[in-house]
Protein backbone atom coordinates (compact mmCIF):
# COMPACT_ATOMS: atom_id res chain seq x y z
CA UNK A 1 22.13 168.66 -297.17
CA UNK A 2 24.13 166.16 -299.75
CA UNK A 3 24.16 162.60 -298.69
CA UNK A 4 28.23 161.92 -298.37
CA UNK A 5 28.69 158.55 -299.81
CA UNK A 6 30.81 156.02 -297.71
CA UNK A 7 33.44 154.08 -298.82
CA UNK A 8 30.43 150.88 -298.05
CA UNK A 9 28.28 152.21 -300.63
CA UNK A 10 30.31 151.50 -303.29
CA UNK A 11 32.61 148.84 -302.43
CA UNK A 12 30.42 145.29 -302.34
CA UNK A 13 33.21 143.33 -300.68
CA UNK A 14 33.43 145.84 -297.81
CA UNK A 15 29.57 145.99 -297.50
CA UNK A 16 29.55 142.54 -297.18
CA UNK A 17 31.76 141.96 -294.26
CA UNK A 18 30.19 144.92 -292.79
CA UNK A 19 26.65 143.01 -293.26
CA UNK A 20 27.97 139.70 -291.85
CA UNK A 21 29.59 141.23 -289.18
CA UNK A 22 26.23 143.00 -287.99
CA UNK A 23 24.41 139.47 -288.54
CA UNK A 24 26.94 138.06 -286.45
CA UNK A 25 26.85 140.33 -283.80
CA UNK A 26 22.79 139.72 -283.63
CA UNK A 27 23.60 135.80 -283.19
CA UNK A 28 25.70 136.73 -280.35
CA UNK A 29 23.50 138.81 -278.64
CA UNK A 30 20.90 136.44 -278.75
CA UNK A 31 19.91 133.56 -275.95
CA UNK A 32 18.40 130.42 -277.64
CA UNK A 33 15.44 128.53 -275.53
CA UNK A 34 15.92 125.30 -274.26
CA UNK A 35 13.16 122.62 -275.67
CA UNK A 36 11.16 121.51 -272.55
CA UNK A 37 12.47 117.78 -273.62
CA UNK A 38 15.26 116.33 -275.76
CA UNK A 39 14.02 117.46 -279.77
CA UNK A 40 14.93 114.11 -281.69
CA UNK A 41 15.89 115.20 -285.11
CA UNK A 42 17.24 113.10 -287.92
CA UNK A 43 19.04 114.46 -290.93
CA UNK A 44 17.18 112.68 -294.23
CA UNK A 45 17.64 113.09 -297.90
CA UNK A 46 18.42 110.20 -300.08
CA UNK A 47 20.02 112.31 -302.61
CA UNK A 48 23.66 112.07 -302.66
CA UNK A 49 25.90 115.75 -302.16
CA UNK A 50 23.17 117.89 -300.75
CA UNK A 51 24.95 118.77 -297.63
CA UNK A 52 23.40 116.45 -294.97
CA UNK A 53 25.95 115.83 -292.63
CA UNK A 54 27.54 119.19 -293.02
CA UNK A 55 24.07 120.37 -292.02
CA UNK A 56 23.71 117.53 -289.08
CA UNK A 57 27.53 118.54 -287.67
CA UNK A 58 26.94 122.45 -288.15
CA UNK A 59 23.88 122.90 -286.55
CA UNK A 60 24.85 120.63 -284.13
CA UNK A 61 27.72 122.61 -283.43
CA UNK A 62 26.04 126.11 -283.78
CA UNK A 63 23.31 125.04 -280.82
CA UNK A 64 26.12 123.94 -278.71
CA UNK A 65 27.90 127.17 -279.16
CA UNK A 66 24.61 128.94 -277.97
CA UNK A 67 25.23 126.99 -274.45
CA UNK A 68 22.63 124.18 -275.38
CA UNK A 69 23.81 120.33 -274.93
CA UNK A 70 23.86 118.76 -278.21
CA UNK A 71 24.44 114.81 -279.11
CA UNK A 72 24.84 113.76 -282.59
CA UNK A 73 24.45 110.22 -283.69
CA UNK A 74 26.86 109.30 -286.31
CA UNK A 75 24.78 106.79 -288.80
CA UNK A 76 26.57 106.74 -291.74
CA UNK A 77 29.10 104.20 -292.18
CA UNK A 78 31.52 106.63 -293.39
CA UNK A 79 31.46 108.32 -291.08
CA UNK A 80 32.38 111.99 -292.13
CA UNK A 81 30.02 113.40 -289.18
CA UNK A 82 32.51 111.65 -286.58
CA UNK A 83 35.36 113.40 -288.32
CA UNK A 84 33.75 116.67 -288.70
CA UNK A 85 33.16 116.49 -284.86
CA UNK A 86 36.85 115.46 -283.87
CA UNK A 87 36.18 112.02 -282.96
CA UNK A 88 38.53 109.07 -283.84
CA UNK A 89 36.05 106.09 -285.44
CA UNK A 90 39.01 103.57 -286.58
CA UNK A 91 37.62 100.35 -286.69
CA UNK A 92 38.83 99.79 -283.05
CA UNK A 93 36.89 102.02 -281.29
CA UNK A 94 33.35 101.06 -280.04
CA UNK A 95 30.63 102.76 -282.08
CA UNK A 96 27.15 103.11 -282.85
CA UNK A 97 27.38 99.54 -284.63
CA UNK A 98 27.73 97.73 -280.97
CA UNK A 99 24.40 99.52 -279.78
CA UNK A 100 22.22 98.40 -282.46
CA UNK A 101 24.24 94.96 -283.51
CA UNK A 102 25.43 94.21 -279.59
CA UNK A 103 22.91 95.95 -277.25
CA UNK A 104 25.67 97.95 -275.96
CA UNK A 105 24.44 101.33 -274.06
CA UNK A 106 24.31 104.05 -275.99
CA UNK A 107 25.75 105.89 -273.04
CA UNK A 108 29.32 104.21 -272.97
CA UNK A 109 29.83 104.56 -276.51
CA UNK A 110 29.37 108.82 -276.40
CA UNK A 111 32.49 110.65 -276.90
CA UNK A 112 33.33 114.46 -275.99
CA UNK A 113 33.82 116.95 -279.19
CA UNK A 114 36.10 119.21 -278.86
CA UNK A 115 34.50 121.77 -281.18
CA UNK A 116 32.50 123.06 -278.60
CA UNK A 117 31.31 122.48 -274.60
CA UNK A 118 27.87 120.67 -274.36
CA UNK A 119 29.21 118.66 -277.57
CA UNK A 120 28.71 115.26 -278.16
CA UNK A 121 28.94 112.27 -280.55
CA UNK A 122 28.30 108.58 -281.26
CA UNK A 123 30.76 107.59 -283.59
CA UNK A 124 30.42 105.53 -286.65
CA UNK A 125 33.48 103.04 -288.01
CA UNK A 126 33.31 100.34 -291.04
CA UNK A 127 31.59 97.88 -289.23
CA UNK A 128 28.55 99.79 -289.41
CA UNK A 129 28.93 99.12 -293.30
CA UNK A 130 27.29 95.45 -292.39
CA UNK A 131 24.96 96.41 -290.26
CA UNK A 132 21.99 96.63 -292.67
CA UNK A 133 22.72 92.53 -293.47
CA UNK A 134 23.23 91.80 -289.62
CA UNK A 135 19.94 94.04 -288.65
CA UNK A 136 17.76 91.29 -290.77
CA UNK A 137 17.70 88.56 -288.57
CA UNK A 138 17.43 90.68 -285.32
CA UNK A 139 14.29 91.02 -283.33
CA UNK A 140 13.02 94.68 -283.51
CA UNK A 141 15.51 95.33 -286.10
CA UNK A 142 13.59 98.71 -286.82
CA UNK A 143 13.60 100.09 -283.55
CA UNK A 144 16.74 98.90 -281.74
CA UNK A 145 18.12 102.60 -282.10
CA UNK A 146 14.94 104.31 -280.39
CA UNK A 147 15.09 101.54 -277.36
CA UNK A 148 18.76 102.70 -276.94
CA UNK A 149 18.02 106.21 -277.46
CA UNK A 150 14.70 105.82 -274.87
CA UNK A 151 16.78 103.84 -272.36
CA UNK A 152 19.74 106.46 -272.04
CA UNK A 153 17.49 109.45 -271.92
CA UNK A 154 15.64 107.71 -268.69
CA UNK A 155 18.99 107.21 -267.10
CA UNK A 156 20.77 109.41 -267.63
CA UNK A 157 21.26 112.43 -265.28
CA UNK A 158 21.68 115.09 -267.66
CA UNK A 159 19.63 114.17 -270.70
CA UNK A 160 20.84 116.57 -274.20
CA UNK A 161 18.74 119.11 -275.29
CA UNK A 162 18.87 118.14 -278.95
CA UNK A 163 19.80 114.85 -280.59
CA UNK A 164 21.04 115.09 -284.21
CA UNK A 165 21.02 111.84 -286.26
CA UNK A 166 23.33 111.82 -289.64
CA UNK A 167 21.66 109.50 -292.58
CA UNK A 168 23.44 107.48 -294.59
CA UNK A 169 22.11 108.69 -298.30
CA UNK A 170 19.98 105.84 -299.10
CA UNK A 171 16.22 104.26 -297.04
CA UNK A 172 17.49 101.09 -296.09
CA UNK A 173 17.16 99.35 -292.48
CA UNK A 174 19.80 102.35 -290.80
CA UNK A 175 17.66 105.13 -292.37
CA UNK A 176 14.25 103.48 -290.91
CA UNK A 177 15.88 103.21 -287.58
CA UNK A 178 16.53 106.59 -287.54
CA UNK A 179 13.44 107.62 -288.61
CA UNK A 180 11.56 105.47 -285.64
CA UNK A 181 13.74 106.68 -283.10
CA UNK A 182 13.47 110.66 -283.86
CA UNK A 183 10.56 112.95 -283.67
CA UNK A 184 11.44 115.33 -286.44
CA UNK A 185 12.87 114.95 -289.53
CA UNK A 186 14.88 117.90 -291.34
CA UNK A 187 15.52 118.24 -295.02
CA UNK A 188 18.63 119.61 -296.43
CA UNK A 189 17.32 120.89 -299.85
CA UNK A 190 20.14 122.08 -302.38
CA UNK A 191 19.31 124.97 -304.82
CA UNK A 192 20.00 122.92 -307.58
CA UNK A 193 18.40 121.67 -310.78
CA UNK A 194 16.01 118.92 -310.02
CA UNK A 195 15.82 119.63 -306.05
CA UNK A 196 13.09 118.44 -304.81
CA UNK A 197 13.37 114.90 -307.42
CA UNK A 198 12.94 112.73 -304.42
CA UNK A 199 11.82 114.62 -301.53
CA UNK A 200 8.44 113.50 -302.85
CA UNK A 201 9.45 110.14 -302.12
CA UNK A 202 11.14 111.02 -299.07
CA UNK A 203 7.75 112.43 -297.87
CA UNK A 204 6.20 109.28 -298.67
CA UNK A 205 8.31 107.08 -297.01
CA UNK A 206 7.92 108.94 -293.65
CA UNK A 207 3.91 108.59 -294.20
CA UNK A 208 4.62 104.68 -294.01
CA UNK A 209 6.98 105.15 -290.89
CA UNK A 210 4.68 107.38 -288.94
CA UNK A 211 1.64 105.21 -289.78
CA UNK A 212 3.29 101.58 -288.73
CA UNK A 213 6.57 102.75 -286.58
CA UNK A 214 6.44 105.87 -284.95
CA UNK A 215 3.55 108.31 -284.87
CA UNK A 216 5.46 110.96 -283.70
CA UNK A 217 7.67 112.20 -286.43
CA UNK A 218 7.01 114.76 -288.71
CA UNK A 219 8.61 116.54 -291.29
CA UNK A 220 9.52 120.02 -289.44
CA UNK A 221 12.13 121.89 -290.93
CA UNK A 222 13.43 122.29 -294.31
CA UNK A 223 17.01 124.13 -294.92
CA UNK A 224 18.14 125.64 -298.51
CA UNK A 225 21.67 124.51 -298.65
CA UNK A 226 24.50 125.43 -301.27
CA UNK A 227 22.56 128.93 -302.55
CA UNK A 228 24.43 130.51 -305.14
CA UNK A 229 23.29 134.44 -305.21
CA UNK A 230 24.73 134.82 -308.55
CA UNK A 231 22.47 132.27 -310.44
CA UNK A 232 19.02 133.11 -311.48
CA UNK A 233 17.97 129.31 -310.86
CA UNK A 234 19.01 128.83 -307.14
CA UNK A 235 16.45 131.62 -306.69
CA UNK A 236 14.40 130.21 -308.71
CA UNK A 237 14.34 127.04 -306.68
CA UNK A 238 14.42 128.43 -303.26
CA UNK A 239 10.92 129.99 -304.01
CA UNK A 240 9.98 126.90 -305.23
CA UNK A 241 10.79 124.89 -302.32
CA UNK A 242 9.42 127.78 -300.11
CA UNK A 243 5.82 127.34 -301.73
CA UNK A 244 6.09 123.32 -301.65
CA UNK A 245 7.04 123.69 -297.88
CA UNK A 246 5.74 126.79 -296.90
CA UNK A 247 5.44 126.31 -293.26
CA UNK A 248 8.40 124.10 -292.45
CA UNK A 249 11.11 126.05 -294.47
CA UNK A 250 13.60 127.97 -292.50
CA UNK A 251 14.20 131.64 -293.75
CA UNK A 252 18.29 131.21 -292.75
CA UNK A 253 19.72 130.02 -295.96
CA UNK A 254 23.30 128.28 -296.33
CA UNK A 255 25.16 129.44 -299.16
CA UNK A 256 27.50 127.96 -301.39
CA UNK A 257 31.18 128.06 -299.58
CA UNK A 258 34.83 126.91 -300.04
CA UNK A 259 35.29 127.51 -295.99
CA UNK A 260 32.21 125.03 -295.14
CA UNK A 261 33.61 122.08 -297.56
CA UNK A 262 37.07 122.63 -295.97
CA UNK A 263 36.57 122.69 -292.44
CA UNK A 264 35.92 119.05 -291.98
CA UNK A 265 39.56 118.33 -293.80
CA UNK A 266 40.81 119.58 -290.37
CA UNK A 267 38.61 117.56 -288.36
CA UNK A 268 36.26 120.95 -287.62
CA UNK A 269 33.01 122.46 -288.23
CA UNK A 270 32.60 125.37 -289.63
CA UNK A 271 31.19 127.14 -286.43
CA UNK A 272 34.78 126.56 -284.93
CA UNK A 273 37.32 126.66 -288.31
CA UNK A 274 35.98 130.16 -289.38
CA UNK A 275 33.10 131.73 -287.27
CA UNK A 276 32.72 134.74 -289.20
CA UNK A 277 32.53 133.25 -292.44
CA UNK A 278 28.94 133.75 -294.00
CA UNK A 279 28.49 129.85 -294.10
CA UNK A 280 29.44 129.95 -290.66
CA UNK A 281 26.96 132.46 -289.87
CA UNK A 282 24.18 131.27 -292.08
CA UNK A 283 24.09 127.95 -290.08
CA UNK A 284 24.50 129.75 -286.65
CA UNK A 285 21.13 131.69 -288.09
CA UNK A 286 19.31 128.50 -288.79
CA UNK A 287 19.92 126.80 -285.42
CA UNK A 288 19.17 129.70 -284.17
CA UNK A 289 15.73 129.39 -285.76
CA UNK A 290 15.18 126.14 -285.35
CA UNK A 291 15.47 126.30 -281.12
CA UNK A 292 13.23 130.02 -281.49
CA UNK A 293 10.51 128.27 -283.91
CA UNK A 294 10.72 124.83 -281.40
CA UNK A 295 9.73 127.14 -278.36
CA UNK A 296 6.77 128.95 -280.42
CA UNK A 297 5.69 125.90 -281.58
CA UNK A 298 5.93 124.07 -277.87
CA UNK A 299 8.28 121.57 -278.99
């Protein structure tokens, strides 16, 4: 009997939607694990424009939408991970920069997202643009963000099941608290020209932090980010980073999207501004791996 073509087989744009409508539908059918204690993950690359925050504030967002409690930690004094998230950082409102500058608990500083129930955020404002000066003269200037991390999660009642930390692009004295105070680092790696300049550094750096700071942390998970399918080289450079980080690389890939880099404009992620959009999806598929991976790997 003759195979009777369907109007999918020949039109790409109508095969697409129907392909990211079935991976969709997959997400949604799946339950995520919770971690048997809060996964500490900060968001690290010290390359500029390779999609750290949108990474930190999508994930975030794409866990929380799975039913899991998620706080991120706004560390970036610009803080575009606070506006992503919905929450007002004028210089006014009390921020991350009064936990690490003024002791204040981390607790009473943590503001409600709207983007999603179980949502959560520590905003950042300008002040936090001094911090690195002010953090000099302080006594455990490296570690005053895991002592007000450690403190909350021993009071509080309901402790999050994931803590995301957003980076500022550069390994100064905000970067190294980060990196004491979290457990696992992940590494936004665009599928660009000279990708991985850097992450050899990077790597080297959290050698020094693990060894004198915190022996905990480890570099876990690696994301592709801004994959263009139409370029030879971004698939050139995704097997690349998939043989330099064989094990830690998630198979979800983020492509490049108009949808993702607008979304914060309107004070949204992705996850909420246009679910079904296959940036959307692609980030909903690497949380998704990240809290099915965590569970396999007892974390």
């Amino acid at each position: 009997m003759e195979h009777q073509s369907s109007p999918l087989d020949s039109n790409p744009i109508a095969r697409e939607i129907n392909e990211n409508a079935s991976r969709l539908a997959q997400i949604d059918s799946l339950r995520l694990p919770k971690p048997a204690h809060t996964r500490i993950f900060t968001i690290s690359n010290q390359k500029g424009g390779v999609g750290k925050t949108t990474t930190a504030v999508n994930v975030a967002a794409a866990l929380a939408s799975k039913g899991l409690s998620v706080l991120v930690i706004d560390l970036d004094p610009q803080g575009n991970a606070s506006t992503a998230l919905g929450i007002e950082h004028h210089a006014e409102v009390t921020s991350i920069y009064e936990v690490l500058i003024g002791d204040v608990p981390l607790e009473s500083v943590i503001r409600v997202s709207p983007e999603a129930p179980g949502l959560t955020c520590v905003p950042a404002t300008i002040h936090l643009t001094g911090a690195e000066l002010e953090l000099v003269s302080l006594v455990a200037r490296e570690t005053r963000l895991r002592q007000a991390i450690h403190t909350y999660l021993e009071t509080t009642i309901t402790p999050p099941d994931y803590i995301f930390i957003d980076c500022p692009p550069s390994l100064g004295l905000l970067t190294i608290n980060a990196w004491a105070a979290a457990t696992e680092v992940l590494v936004p790696i665009q599928c660009e020209y000279y990708a991985l300049e850097g992450v050899e550094q990077l790597q080297k750096y959290i050698g020094l932090i693990k060894k004198q700071l915190n022996p905990a942390l480890q570099l876990s998970t690696v994301l592709l980010t801004m994959y263009d399918n139409r370029t030879r080289l971004a698939g050139d450079v995704a097997n690349e980073v998939r043989r330099v980080f064989a094990n830690e690389t998630l198979n979800a890939v983020i492509p490049r999207s108009v949808r993702v880099s607008e979304a914060p404009s309107y004070g949204k992620t992705v996850i909420s501004y246009d679910r079904r959009n296959p940036g959307a999806i692609a980030y909903l598929e690497a949380a998704a791996e990240i809290a099915i991976r965590g569970a396999q790997n007892g974390r």
